[in-house]
C-alpha atoms as a PDB file:
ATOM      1  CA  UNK A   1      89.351 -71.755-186.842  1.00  0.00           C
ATOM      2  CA  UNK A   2      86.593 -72.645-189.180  1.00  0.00           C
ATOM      3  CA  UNK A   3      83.064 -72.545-187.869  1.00  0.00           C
ATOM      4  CA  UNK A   4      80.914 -75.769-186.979  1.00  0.00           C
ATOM      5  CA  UNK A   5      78.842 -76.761-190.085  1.00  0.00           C
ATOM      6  CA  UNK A   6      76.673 -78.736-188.043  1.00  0.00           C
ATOM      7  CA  UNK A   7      74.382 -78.418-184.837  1.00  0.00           C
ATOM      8  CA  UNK A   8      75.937 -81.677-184.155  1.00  0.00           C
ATOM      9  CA  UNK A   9      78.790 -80.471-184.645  1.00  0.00           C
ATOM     10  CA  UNK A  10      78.270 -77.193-182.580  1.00  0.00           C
ATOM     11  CA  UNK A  11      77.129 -79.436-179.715  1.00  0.00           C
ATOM     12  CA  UNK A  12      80.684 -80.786-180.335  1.00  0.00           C
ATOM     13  CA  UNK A  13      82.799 -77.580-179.990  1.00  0.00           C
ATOM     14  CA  UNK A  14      80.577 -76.244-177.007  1.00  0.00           C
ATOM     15  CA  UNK A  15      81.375 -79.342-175.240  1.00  0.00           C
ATOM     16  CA  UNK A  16      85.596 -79.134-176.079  1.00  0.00           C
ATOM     17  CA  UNK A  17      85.032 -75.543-174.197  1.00  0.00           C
ATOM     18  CA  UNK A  18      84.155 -77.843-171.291  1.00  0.00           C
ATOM     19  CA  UNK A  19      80.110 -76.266-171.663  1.00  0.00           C
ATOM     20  CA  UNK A  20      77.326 -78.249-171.343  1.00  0.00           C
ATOM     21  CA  UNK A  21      74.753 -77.690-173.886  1.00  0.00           C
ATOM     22  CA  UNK A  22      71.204 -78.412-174.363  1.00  0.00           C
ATOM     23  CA  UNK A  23      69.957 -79.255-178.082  1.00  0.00           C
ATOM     24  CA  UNK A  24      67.975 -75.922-178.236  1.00  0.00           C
ATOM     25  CA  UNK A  25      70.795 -73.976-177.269  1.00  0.00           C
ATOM     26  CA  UNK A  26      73.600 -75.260-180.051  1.00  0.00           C
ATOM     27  CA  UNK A  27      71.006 -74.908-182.615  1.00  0.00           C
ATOM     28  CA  UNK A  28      70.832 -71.309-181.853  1.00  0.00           C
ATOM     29  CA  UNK A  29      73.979 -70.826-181.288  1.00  0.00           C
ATOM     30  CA  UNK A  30      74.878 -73.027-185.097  1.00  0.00           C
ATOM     31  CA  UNK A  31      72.074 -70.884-186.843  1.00  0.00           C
ATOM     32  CA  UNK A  32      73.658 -67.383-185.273  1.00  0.00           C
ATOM     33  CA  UNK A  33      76.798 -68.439-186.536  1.00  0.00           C
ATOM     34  CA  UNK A  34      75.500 -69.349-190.094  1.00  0.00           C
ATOM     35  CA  UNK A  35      72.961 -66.236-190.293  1.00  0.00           C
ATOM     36  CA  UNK A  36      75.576 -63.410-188.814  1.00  0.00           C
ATOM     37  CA  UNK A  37      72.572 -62.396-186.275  1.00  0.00           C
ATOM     38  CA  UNK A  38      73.257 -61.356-182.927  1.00  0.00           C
ATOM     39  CA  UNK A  39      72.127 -64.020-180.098  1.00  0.00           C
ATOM     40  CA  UNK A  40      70.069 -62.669-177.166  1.00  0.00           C
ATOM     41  CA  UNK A  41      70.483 -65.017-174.262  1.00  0.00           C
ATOM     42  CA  UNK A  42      67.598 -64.331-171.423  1.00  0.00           C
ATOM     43  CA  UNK A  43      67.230 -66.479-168.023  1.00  0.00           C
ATOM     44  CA  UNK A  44      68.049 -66.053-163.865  1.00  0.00           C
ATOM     45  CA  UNK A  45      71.012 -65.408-163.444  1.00  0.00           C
ATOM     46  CA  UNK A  46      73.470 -67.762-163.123  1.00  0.00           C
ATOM     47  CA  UNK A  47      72.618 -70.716-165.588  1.00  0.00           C
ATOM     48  CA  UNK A  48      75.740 -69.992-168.336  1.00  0.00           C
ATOM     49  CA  UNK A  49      74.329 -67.230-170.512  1.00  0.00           C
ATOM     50  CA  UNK A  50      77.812 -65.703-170.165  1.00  0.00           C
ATOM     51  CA  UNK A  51      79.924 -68.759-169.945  1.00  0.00           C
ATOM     52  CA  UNK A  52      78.403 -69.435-174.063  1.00  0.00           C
ATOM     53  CA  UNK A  53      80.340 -66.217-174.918  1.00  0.00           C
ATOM     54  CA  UNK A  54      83.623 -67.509-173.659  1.00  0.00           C
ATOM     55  CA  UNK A  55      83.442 -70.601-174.400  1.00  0.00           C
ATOM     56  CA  UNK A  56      82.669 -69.529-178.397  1.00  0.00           C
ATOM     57  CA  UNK A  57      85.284 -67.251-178.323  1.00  0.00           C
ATOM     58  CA  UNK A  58      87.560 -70.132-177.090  1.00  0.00           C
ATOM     59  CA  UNK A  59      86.141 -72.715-179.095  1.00  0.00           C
ATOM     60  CA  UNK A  60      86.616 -70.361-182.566  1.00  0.00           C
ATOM     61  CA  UNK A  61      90.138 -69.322-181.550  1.00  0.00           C
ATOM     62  CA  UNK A  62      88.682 -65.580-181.507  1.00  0.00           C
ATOM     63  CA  UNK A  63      89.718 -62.428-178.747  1.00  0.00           C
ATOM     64  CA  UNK A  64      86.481 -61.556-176.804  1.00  0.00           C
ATOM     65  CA  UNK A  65      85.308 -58.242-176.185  1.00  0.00           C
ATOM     66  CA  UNK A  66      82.838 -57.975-173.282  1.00  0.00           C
ATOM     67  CA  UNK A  67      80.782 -54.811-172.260  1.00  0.00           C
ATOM     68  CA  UNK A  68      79.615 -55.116-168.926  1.00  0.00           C
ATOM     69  CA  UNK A  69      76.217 -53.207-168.784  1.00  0.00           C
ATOM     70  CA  UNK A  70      75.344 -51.287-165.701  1.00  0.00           C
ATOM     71  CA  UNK A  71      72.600 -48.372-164.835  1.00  0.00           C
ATOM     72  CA  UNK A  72      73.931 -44.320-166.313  1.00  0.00           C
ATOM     73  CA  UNK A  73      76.558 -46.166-169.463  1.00  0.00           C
ATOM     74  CA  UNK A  74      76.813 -44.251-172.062  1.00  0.00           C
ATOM     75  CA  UNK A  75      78.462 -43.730-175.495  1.00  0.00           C
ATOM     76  CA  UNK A  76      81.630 -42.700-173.685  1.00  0.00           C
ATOM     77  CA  UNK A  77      81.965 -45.756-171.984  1.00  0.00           C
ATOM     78  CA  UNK A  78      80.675 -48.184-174.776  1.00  0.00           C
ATOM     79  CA  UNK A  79      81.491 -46.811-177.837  1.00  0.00           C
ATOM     80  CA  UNK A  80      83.806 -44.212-177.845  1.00  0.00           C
ATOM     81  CA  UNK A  81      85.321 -40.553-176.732  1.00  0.00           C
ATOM     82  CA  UNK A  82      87.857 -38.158-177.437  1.00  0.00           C
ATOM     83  CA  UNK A  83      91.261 -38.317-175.759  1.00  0.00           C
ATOM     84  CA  UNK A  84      90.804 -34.338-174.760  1.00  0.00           C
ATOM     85  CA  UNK A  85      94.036 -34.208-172.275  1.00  0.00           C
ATOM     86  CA  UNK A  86      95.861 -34.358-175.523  1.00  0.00           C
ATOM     87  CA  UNK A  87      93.643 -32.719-177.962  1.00  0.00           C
ATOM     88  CA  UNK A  88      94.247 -29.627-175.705  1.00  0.00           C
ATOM     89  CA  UNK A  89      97.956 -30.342-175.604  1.00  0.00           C
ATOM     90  CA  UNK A  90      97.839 -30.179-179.933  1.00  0.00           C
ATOM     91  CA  UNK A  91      96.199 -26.849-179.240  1.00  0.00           C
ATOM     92  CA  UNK A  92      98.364 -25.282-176.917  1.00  0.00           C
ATOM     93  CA  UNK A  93     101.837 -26.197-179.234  1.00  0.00           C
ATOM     94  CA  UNK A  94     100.029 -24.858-182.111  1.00  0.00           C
ATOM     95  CA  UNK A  95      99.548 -21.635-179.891  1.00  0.00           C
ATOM     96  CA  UNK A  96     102.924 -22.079-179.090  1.00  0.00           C
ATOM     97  CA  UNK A  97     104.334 -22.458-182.789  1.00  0.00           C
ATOM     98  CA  UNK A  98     102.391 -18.731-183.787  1.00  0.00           C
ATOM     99  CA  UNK A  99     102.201 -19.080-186.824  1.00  0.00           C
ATOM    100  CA  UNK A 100     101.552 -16.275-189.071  1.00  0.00           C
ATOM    101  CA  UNK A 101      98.334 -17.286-190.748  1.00  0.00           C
ATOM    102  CA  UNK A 102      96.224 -17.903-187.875  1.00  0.00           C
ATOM    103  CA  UNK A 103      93.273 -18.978-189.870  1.00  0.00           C
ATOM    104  CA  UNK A 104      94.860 -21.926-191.493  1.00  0.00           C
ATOM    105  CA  UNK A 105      96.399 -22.749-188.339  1.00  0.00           C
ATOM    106  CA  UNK A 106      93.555 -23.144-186.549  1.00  0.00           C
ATOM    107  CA  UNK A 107      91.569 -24.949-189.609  1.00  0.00           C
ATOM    108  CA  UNK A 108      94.345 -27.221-189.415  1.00  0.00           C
ATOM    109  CA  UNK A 109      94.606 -28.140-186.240  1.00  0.00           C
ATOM    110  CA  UNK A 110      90.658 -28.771-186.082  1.00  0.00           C
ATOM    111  CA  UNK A 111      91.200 -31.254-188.670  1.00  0.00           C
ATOM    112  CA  UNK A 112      93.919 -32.907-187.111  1.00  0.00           C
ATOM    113  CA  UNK A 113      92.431 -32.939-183.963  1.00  0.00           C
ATOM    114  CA  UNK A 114      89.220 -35.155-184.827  1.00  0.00           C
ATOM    115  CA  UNK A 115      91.511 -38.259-186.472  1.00  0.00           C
ATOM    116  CA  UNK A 116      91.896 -41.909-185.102  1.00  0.00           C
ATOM    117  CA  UNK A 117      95.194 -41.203-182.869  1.00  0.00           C
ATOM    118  CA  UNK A 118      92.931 -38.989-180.567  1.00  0.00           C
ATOM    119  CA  UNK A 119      89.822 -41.346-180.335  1.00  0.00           C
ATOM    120  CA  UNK A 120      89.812 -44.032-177.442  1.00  0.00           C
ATOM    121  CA  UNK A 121      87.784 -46.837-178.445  1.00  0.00           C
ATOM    122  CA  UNK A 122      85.534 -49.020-175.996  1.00  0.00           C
ATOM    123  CA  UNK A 123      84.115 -52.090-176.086  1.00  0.00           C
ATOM    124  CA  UNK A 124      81.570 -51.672-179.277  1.00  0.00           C
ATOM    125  CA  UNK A 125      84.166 -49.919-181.680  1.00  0.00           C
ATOM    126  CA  UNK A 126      86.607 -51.870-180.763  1.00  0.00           C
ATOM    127  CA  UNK A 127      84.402 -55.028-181.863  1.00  0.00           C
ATOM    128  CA  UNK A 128      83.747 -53.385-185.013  1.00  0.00           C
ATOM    129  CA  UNK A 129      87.095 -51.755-185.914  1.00  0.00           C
ATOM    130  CA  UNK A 130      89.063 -54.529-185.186  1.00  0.00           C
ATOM    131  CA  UNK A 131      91.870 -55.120-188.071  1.00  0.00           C
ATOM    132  CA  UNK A 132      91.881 -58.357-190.174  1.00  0.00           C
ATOM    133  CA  UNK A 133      92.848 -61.116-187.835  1.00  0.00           C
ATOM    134  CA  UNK A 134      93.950 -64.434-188.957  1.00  0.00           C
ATOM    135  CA  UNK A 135      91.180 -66.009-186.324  1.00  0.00           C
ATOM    136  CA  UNK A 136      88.269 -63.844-187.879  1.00  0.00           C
ATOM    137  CA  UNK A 137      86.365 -61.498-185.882  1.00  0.00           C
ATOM    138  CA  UNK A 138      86.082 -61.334-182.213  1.00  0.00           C
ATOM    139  CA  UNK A 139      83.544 -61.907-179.838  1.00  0.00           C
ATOM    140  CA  UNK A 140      81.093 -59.453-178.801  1.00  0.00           C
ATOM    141  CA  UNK A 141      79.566 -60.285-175.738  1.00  0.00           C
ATOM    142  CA  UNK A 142      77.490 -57.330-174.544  1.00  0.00           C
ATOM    143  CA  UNK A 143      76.530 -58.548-170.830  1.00  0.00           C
ATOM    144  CA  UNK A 144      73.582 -57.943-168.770  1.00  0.00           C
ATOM    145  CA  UNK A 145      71.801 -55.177-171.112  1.00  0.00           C
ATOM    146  CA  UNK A 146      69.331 -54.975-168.519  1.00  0.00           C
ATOM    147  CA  UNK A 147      70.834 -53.483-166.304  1.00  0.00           C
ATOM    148  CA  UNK A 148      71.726 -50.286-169.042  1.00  0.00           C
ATOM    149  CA  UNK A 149      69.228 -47.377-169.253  1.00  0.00           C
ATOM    150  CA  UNK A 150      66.618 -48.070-172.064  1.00  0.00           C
ATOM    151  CA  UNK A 151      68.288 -45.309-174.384  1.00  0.00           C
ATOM    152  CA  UNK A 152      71.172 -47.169-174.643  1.00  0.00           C
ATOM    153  CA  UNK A 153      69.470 -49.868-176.408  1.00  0.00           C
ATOM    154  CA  UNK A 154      67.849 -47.488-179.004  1.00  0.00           C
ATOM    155  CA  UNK A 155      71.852 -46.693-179.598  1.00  0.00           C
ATOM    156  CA  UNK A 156      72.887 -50.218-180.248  1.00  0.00           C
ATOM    157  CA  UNK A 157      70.117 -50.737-182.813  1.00  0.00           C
ATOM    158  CA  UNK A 158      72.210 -49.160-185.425  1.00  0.00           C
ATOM    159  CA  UNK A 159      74.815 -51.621-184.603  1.00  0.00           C
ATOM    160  CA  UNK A 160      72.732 -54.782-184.025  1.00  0.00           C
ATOM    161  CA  UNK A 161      70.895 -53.370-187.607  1.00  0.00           C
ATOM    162  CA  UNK A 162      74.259 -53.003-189.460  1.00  0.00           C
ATOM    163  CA  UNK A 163      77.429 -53.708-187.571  1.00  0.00           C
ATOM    164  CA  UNK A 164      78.103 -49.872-187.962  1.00  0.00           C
ATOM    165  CA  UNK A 165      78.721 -46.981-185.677  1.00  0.00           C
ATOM    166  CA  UNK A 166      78.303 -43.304-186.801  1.00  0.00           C
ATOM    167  CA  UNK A 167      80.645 -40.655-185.304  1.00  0.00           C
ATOM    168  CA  UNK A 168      79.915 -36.954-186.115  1.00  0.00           C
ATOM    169  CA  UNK A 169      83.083 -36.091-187.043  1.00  0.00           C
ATOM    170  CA  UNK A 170      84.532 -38.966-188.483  1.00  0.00           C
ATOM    171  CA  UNK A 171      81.580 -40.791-189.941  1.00  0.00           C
ATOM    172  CA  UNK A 172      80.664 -44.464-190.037  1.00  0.00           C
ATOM    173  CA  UNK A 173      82.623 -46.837-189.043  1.00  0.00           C
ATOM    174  CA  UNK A 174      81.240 -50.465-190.573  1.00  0.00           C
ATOM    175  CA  UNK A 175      82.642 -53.693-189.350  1.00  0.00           C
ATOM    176  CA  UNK A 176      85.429 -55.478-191.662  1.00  0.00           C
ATOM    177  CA  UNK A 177      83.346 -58.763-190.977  1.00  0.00           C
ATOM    178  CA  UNK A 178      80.673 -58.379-188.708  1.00  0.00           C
ATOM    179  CA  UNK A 179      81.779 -59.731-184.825  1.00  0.00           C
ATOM    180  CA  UNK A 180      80.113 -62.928-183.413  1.00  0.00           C
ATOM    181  CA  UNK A 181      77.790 -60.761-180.990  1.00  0.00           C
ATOM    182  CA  UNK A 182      76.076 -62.315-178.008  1.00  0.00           C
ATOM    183  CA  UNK A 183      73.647 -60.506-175.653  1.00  0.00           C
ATOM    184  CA  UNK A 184      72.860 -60.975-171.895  1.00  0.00           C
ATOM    185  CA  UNK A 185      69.619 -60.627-169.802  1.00  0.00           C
ATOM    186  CA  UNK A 186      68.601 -61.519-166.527  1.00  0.00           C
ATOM    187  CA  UNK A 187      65.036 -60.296-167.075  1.00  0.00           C
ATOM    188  CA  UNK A 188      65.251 -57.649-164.451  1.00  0.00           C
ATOM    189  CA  UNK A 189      63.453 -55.737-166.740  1.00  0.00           C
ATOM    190  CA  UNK A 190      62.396 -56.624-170.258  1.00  0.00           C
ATOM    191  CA  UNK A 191      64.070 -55.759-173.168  1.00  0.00           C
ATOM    192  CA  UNK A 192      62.497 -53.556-176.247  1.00  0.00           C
ATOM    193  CA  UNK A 193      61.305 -55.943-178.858  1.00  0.00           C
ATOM    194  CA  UNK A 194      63.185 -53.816-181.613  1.00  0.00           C
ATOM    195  CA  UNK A 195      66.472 -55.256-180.042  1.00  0.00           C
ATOM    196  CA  UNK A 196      64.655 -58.584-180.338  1.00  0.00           C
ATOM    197  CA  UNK A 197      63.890 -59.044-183.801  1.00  0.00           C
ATOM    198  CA  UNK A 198      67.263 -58.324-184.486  1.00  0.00           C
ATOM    199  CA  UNK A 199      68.583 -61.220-182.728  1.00  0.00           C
ATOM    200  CA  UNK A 200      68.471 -64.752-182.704  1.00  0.00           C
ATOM    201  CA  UNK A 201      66.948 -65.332-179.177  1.00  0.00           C
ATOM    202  CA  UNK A 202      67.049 -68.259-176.438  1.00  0.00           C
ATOM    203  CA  UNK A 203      65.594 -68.717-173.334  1.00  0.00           C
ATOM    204  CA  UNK A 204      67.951 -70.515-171.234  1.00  0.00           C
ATOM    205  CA  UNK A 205      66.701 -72.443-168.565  1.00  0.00           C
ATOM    206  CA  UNK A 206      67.228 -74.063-165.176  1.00  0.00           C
ATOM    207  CA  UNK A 207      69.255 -77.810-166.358  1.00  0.00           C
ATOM    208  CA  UNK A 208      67.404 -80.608-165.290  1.00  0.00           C
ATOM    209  CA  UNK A 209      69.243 -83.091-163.085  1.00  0.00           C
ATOM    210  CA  UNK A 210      71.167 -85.162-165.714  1.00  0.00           C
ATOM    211  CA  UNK A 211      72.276 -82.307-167.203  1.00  0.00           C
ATOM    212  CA  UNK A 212      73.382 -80.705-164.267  1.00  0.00           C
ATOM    213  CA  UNK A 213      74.795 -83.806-162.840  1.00  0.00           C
ATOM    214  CA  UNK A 214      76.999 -83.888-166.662  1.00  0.00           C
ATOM    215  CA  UNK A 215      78.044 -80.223-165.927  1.00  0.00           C
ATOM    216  CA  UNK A 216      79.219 -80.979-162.234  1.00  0.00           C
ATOM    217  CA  UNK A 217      81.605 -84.219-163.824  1.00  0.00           C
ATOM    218  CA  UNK A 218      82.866 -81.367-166.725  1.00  0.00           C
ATOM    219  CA  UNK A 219      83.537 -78.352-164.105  1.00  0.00           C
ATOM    220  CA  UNK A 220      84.135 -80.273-160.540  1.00  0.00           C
ATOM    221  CA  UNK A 221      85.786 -83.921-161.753  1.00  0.00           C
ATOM    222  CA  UNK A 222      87.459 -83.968-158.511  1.00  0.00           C
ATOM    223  CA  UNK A 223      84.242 -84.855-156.867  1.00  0.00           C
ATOM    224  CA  UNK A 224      82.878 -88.270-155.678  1.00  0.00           C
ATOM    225  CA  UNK A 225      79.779 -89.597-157.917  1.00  0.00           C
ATOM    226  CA  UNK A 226      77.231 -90.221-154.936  1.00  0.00           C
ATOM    227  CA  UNK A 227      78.051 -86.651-153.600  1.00  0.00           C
ATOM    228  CA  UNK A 228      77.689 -85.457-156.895  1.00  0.00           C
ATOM    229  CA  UNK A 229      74.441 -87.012-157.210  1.00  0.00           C
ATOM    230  CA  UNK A 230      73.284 -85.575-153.955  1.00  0.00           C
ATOM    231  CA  UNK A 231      74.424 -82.175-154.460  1.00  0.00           C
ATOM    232  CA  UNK A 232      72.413 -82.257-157.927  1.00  0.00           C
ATOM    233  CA  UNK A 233      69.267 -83.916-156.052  1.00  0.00           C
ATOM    234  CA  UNK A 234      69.919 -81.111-153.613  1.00  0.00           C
ATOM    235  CA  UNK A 235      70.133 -77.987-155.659  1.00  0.00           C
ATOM    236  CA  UNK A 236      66.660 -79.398-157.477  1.00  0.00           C
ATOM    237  CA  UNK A 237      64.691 -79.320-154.821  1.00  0.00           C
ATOM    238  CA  UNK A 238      65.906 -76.017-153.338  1.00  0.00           C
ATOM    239  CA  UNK A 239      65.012 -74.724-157.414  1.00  0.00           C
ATOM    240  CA  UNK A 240      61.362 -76.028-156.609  1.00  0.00           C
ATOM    241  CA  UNK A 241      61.004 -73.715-153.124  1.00  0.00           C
ATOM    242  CA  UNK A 242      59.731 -70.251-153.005  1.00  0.00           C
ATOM    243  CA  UNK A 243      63.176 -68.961-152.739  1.00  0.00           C
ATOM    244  CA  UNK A 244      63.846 -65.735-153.092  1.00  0.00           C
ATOM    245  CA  UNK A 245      66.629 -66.111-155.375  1.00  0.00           C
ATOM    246  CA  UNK A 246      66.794 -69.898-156.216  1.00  0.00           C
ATOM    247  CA  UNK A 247      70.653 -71.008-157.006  1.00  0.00           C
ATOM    248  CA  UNK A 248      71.794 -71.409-160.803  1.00  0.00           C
ATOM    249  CA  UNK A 249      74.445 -73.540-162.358  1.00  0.00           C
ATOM    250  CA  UNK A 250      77.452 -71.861-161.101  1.00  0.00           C
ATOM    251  CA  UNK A 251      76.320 -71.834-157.797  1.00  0.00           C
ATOM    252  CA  UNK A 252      75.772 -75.741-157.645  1.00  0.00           C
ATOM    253  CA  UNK A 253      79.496 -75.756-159.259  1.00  0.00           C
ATOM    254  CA  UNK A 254      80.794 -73.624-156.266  1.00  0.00           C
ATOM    255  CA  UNK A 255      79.107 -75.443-153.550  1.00  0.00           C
ATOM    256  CA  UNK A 256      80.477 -78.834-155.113  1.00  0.00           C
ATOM    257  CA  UNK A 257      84.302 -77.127-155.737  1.00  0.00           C
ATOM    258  CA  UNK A 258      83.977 -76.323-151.623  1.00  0.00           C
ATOM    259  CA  UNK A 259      82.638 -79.428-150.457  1.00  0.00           C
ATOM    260  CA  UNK A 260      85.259 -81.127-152.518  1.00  0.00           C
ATOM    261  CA  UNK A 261      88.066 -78.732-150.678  1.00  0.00           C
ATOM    262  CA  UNK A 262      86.544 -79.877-147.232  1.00  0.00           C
ATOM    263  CA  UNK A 263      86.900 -83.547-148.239  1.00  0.00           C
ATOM    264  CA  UNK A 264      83.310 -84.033-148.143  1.00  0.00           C
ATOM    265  CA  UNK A 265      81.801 -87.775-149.065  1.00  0.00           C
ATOM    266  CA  UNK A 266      78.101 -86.992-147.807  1.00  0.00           C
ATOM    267  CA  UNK A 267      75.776 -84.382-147.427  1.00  0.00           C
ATOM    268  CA  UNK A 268      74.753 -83.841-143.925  1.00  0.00           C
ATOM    269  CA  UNK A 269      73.081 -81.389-142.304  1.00  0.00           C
ATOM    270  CA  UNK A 270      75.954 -79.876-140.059  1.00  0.00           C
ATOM    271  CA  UNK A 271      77.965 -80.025-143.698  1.00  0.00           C
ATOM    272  CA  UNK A 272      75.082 -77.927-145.173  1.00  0.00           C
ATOM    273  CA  UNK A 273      74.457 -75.413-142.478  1.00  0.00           C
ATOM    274  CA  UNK A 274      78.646 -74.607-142.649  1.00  0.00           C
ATOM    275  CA  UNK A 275      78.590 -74.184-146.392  1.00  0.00           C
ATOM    276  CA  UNK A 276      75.186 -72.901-147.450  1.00  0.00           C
ATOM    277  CA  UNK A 277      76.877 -69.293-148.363  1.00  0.00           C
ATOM    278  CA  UNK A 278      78.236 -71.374-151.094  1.00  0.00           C
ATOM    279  CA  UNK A 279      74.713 -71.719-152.778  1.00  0.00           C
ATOM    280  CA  UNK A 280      72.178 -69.395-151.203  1.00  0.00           C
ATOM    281  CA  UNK A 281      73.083 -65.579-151.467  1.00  0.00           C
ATOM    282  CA  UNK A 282      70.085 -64.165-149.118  1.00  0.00           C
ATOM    283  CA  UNK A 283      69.961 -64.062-145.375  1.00  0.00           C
ATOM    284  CA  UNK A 284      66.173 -65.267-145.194  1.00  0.00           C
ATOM    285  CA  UNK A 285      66.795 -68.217-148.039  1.00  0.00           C
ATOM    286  CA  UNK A 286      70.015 -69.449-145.408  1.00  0.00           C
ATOM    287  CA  UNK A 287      67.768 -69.168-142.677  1.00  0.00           C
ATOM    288  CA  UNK A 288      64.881 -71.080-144.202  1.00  0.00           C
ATOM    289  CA  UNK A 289      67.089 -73.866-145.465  1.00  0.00           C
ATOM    290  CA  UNK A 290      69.256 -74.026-142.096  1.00  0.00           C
ATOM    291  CA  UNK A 291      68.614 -76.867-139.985  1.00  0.00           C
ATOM    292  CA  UNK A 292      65.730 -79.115-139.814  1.00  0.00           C
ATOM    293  CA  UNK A 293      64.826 -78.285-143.292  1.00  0.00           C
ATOM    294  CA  UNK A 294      68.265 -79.056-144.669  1.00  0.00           C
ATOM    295  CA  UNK A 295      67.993 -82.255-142.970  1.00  0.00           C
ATOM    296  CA  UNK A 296      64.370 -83.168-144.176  1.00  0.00           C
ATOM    297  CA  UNK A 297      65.579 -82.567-147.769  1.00  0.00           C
ATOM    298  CA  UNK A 298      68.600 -84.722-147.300  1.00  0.00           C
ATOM    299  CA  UNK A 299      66.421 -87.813-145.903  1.00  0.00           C
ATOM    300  CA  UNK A 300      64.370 -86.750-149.026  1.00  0.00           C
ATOM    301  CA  UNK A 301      66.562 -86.804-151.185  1.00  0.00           C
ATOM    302  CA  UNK A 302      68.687 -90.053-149.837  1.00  0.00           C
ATOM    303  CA  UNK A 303      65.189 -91.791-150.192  1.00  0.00           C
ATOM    304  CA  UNK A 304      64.530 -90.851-153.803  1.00  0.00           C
ATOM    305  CA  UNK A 305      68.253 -91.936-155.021  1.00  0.00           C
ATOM    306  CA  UNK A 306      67.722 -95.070-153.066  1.00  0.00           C
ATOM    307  CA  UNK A 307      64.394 -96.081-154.472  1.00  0.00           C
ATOM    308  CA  UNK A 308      65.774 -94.774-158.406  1.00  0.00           C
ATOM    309  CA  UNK A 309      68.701 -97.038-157.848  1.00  0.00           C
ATOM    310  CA  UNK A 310      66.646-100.170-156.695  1.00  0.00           C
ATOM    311  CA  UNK A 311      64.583 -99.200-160.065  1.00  0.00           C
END
């Protein structure tokens, strides 16, 4: 599928993968499409940094590849390593076969040993290396890169730098056509600027109500317009608390998905207190919320739709 030639357009295909998107976002999104730059997508977690991935790779008619980051990965996990189990099993049946020039037997099977049909391939070479597909190159969408040990990121600068990966004994590998690559962050730690400047990169934020209230009709249609519009009014004010984790996107679009399950029409306070595990994930948030507080933001709430309808 050919790629948007517009940020209008863009806009367009983001919203046929049933996404959302602000302005700011398509336009990076249309320019890291045009410019073959990696996009680095940084926010709380929880407001669709991820979702962008698959919905492009959706969108573009293109396989994703993901790499889920996490504390102690390493090349062998991301990149590559070398099927050993049968390596050694090459080496024993050439022991076995004893053949009479033992030098060129074992220079042999050290070349044969270190070709493609013993090399596993992870996430990032298999990104790279992929074969010409009719849909174009796939995905990349290397997730949550904050959570990965800072050497890793000096690794993927060659990558980010050239869409190439160098293996000892094989040499580089360079991308046919260079994948679509997206990048994660939560911000639980920052991110060296040399991966920055080699991406295109977007903060992306907290939706404001309309936008949210948009995303709910997308993701939840099932769901009644006035509880939709509390829910949204809801989830707001929580955002504006001193929370210790405040909810994101897809936690407003599970709390509405289980209200909608429990036939729900209005928020209440006995509704709230049942299904707050929905939207808070902390003990001490659920606590706060619980009870009088839920019901002082639902009068709140109630008064401020009333008074924007009357408007």
């Amino acid at each position: 599928m050919t790629l948007p030639t517009t940020v209008d357009e863009t806009l367009a295909r983001l919203a046929e993968g049933d996404y959302v998107a602000e302005r700011s976002l398509a336009t990076a999104v249309f320019l890291t499409l045009r410019m073959r730059r990696p996009l680095f997508l940084e926010g709380e977690a929880g407001v669709g940094k991820t979702e962008v991935a698959r919905v492009l790779a959706g969108v573009l008619g293109r396989r994703l590849v993901r790499l889920q980051c996490y504390e102690g990965l390493d090349v062998a996990s991301a990149v590559y390593e070398w099927n050993y189990p049968r390596q050694m099993i090459r080496i024993r049946l050439a022991e076995m076969a004893g053949m009479d020039d033992r030098a060129a037997s074992v220079e042999s099977v050290e070349e044969d040993i270190f070709t493609r049909r013993y090399l596993i391939e992870r996430p990032l070479l298999q990104a790279l290396d992929s074969g010409p597909e009719a849909s174009g190159a796939p995905v990349l969408l290397i997730d949550e890169l904050d959570r990965a040990d800072e050497p890793f990121e000096a690794y993927l600068l060659e990558l980010l730098a050239d869409f190439q990966i160098t293996i000892p004994e094989l040499g580089t590998i360079a991308a046919r056509e260079p994948p679509v690559v997206v990048i994660t962050s939560n911000r639980t730690r920052e991110i060296h600027d040399a991966i920055k400047r080699r991406c295109y990169y977007h903060w992306v934020d907290y939706p404001d109500a309309a936008r949210e209230l948009r995303i709910l009709r997308v993701r939840v249609p099932g769901t009644e317009e006035a509880l939709s519009r509390e829910v949204v009014a809801f989830v707001q004010s929580l955002r504006e608390m001193d929370l210790f984790k405040a909810p994101g996107v897809a936690e407003t679009i599970d709390w509405a998905q289980a209200l909608t399950q429990l036939d729900v029409l209005a928020l209440s306070p006995d509704v709230v207190n049942d299904t707050l595990g929905s939207l808070l994930k902390y003990q001490d948030d659920i606590v706060r919320i619980r009870g009088s507080e839920a019901a002082r933001i639902i009068e709140q709430i109630r008064s401020e739709l009333r008074s924007a309808g009357a408007a």
